[in-house]
Protein backbone atom coordinates (compact mmCIF):
# COMPACT_ATOMS: atom_id res chain seq x y z
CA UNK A 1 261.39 89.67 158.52
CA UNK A 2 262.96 90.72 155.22
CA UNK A 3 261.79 88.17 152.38
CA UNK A 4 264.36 87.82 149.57
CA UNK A 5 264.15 86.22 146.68
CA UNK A 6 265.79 82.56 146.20
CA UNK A 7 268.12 83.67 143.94
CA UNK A 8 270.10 86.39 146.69
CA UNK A 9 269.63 84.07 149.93
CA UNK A 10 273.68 83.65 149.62
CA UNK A 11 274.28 86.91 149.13
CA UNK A 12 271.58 88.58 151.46
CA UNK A 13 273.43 86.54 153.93
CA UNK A 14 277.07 87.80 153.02
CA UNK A 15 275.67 91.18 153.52
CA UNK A 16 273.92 90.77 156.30
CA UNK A 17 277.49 89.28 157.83
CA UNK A 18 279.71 92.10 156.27
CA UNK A 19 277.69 94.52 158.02
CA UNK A 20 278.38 93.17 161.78
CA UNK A 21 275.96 90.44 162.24
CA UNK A 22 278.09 87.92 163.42
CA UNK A 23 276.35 85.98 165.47
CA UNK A 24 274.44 83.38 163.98
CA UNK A 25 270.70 82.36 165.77
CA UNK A 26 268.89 80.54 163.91
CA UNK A 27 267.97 78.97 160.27
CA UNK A 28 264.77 77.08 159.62
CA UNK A 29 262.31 75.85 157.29
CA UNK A 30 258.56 75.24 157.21
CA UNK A 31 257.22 73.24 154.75
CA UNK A 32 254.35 74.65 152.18
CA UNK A 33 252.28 73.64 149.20
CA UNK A 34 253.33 71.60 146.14
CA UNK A 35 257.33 70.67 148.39
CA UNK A 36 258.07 74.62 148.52
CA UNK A 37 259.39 74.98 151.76
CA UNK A 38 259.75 78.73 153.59
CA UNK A 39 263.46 79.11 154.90
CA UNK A 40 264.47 82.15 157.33
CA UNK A 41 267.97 82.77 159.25
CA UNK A 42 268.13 84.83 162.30
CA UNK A 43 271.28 87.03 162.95
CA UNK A 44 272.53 89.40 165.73
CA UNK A 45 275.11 91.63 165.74
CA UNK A 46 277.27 90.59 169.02
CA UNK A 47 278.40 94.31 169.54
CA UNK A 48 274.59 96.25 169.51
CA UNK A 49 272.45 92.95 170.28
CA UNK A 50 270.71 93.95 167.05
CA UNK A 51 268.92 91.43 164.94
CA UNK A 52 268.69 91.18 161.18
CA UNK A 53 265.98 88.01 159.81
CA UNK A 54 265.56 87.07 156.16
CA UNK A 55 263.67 84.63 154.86
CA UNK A 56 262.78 82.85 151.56
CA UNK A 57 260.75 80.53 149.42
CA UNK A 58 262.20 77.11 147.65
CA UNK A 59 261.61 74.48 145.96
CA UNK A 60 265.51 73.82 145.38
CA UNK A 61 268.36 73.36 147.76
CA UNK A 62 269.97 76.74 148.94
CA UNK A 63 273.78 77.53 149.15
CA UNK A 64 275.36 76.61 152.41
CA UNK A 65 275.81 79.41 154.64
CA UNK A 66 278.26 77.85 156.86
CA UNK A 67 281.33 79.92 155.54
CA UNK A 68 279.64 82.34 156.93
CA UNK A 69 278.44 81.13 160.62
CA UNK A 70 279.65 77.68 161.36
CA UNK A 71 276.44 76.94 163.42
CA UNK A 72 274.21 77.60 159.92
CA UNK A 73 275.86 73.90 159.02
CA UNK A 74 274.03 71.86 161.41
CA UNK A 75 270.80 73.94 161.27
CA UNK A 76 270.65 73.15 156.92
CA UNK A 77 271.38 69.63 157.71
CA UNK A 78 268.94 69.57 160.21
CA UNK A 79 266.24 71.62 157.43
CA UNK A 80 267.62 69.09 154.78
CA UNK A 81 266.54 65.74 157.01
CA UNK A 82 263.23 67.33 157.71
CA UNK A 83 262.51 67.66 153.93
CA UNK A 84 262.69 64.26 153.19
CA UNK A 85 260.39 63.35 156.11
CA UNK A 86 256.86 63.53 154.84
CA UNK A 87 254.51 65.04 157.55
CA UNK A 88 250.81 64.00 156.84
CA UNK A 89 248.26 65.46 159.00
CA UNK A 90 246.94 64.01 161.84
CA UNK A 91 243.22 64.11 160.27
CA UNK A 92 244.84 62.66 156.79
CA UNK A 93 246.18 59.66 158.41
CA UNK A 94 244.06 56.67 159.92
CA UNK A 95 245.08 56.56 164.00
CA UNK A 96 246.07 53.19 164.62
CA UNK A 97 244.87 53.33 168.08
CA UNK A 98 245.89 50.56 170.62
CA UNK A 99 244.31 47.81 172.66
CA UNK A 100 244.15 47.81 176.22
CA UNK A 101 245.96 45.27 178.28
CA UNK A 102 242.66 43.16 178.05
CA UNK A 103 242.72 43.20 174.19
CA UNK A 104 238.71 44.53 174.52
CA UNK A 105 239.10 48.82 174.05
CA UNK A 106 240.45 50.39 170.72
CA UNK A 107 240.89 54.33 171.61
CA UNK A 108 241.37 56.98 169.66
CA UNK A 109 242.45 60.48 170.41
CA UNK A 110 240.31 63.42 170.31
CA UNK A 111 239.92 65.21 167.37
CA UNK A 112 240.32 62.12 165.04
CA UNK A 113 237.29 60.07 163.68
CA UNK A 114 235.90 57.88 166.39
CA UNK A 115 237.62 59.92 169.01
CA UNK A 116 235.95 61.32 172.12
């Protein structure tokens, strides 16, 4: 996967679609340290079956590649909702654990403080 810097991910894109990739796969996002957040699209070209991927690293909101690929616009709304959704780690986060029906047994999961 080609990494590209921030400031080209529009561009790197427009290339990658003048050049016969026109078949959009995938865009996604991973979320790193201090709210940067990894980004990659996935392109084939429909003609060879060859795929291009380039990715990048944000802390801002890219340029919309849907001009490009109309699937790209759900996939950066999609990347968008996850962004706002803080994802704490499971051992970072007290587990509520549950009752049984009798109201007696708390349980926890494994892995987690006072697991099994």
């Amino acid at each position: 996967m080609k990494r590209v810097n921030s400031a080209v991910w529009e561009k790197s894109a427009t290339e990658l679609k003048s050049a016969g990739y026109d078949f959009f796969n995938q865009l996604g996002a991973r979320a790193l340290a201090d709210k940067e957040q990894e980004v990659w699209l996935i392109v084939s070209n429909s003609l060879t079956g060859e795929r291009a991927e380039i990715s990048t690293r944000t802390h801002a909101p890219l340029p919309t590649l849907s001009h490009l690929w109309a699937g790209a616009f759900w996939c950066e709304r999609e990347v968008s909702a996850l962004a706002e959704l803080p994802l704490t780690r499971r051992t970072e986060k007290e587990w509520p654990g549950f009752a049984d029906p009798s109201g007696r047994t708390r349980f926890s999961p494994v892995g987690i403080k006072g697991g099994q």
